[in-house]
Each structure stands twice: as C-alpha cells, then as structure tokens.
Protein backbone atom coordinates (compact mmCIF):
# COMPACT_ATOMS: atom_id res chain seq x y z
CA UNK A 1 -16.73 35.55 50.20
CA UNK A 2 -18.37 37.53 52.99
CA UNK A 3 -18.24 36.49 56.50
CA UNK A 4 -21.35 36.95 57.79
CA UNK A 5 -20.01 36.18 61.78
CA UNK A 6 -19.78 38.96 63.75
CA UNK A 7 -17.18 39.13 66.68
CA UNK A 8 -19.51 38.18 69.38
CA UNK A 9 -19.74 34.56 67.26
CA UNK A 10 -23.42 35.53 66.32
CA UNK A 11 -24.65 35.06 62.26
CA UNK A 12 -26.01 38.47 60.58
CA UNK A 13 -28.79 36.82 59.32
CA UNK A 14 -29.75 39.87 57.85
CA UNK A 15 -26.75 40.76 55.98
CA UNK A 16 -26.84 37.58 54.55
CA UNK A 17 -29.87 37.68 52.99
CA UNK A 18 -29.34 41.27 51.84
CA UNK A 19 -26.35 40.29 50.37
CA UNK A 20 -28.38 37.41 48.41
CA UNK A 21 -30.96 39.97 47.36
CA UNK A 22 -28.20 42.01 46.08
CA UNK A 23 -26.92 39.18 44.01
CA UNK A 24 -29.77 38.58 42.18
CA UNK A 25 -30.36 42.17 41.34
CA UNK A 26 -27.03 42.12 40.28
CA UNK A 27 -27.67 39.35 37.91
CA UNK A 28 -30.86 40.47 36.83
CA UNK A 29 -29.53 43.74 35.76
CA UNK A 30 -26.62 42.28 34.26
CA UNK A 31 -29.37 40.01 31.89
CA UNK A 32 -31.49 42.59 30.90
CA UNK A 33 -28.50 45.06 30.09
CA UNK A 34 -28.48 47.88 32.35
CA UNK A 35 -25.05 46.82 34.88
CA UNK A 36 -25.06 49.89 36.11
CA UNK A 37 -28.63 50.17 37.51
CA UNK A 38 -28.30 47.20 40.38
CA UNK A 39 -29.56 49.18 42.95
CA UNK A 40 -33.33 50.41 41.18
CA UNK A 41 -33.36 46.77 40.48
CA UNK A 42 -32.89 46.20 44.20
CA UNK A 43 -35.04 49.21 45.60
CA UNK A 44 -38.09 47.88 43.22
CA UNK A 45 -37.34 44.25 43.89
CA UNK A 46 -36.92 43.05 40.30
CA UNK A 47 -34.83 40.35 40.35
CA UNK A 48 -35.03 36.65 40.27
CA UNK A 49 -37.25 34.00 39.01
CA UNK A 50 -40.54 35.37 39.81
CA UNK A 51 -40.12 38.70 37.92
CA UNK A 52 -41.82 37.46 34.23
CA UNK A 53 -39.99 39.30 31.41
CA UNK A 54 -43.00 41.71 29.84
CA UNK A 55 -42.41 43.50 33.58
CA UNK A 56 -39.18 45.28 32.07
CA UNK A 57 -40.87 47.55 29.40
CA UNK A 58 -38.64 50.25 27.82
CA UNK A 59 -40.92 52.92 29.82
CA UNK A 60 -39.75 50.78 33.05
CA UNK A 61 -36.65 50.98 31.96
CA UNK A 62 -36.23 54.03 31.22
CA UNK A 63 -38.04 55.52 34.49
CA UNK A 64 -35.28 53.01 36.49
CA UNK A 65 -32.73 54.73 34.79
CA UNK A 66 -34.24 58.27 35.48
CA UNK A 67 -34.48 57.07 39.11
CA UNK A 68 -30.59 55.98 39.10
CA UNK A 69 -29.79 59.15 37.90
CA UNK A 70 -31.91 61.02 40.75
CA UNK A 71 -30.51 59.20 43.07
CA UNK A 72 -26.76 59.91 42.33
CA UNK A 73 -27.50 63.37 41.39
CA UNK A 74 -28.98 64.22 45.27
CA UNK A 75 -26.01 62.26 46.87
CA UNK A 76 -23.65 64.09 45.29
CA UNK A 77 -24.86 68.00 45.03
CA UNK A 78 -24.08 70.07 47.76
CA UNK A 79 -26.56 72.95 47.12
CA UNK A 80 -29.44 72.19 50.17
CA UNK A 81 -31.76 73.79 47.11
CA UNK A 82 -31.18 71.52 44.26
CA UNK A 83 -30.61 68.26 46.82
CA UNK A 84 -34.38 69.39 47.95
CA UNK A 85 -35.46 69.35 44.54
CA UNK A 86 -33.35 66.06 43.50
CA UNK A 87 -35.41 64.14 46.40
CA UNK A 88 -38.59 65.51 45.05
CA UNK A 89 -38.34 64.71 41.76
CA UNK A 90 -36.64 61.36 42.85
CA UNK A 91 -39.51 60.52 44.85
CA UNK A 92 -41.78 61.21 42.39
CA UNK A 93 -39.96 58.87 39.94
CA UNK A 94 -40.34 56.33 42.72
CA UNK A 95 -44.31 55.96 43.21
CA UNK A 96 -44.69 56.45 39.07
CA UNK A 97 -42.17 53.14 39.19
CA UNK A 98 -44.53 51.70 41.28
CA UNK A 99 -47.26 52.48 40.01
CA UNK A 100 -46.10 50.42 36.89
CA UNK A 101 -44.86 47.51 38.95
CA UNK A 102 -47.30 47.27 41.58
CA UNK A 103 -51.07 45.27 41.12
C-alpha cells in the first residue's frame, strides 16, 4: 500500500487520487485486453464505470496502441531528429484519439 503522508504529516491528496485514477486504468485495460497500454488508457481517461463499452472500437484501439508505441519510441531515441519527429507524429495520434473520444 502507498503512504500517501508526507514527512511534514500533511496527506498528498493529489497522489492519492492519481494513484486511484491509475488503478482503474489499470483495470480497465486489463478487461478489455491490452495490459500493456495503462497509461493511453490513463492519458485519454478511459477507465471506470462511466466509459460505455461501444467507446473501445478496434480503430480506438488500435490508434491507443499506435500512441503507446509513440510514446516509448520518443522516450527512448536519442537522435534530437527522430525524437522531433516521434513527438509530432505522437501528437498527432493524440488529437485523432480525441477526436474519436471527445463529443
């Protein structure tokens, strides 16, 4: 369990409730069978009750996924030139996402 008290005595209310959000994401991800994608579910804030399941399309999906990949792709290369064009092509993943999530 994580202790959520810093060493002043004061409660990281924050924390807390990130690490709750991260929960359910991890869950959620877990259900619909990608374990390895918590963190899109996080970022797009597809977890829980409220999410209905036609949301998580295969095109969804598979964009997430595309995202994940991005993502781990810019934090690891260390060419400035292909981390540049990671982020780009990561960010554009991100507002197509959205685009299908958002009303």
């Amino acid at each position: 369990m994580t202790n959520f008290w810093d060493e002043d005595g004061n409660y990281d209310w924050d924390a807390h409730w990130h690490a709750i959000e991260r929960e359910a994401a991890t869950k959620t991800a877990e259900w619909i069978g990608y374990p390895g994608m918590i963190d899109a579910f996080h970022h797009f804030g597809l977890y829980g009750n409220e999410v209905p399941d036609e949301v998580f399309t295969p095109e969804l999906l598979a964009a997430m996924d595309t995202w994940q990949v991005l993502l781990e792709k810019a934090e690891l290369t260390e060419d400035e030139m292909d981390h540049k064009r990671l982020e780009r092509e990561h960010e554009a993943v991100d507002r197509a996402i959205h685009a299908m999530i958002d009303p």
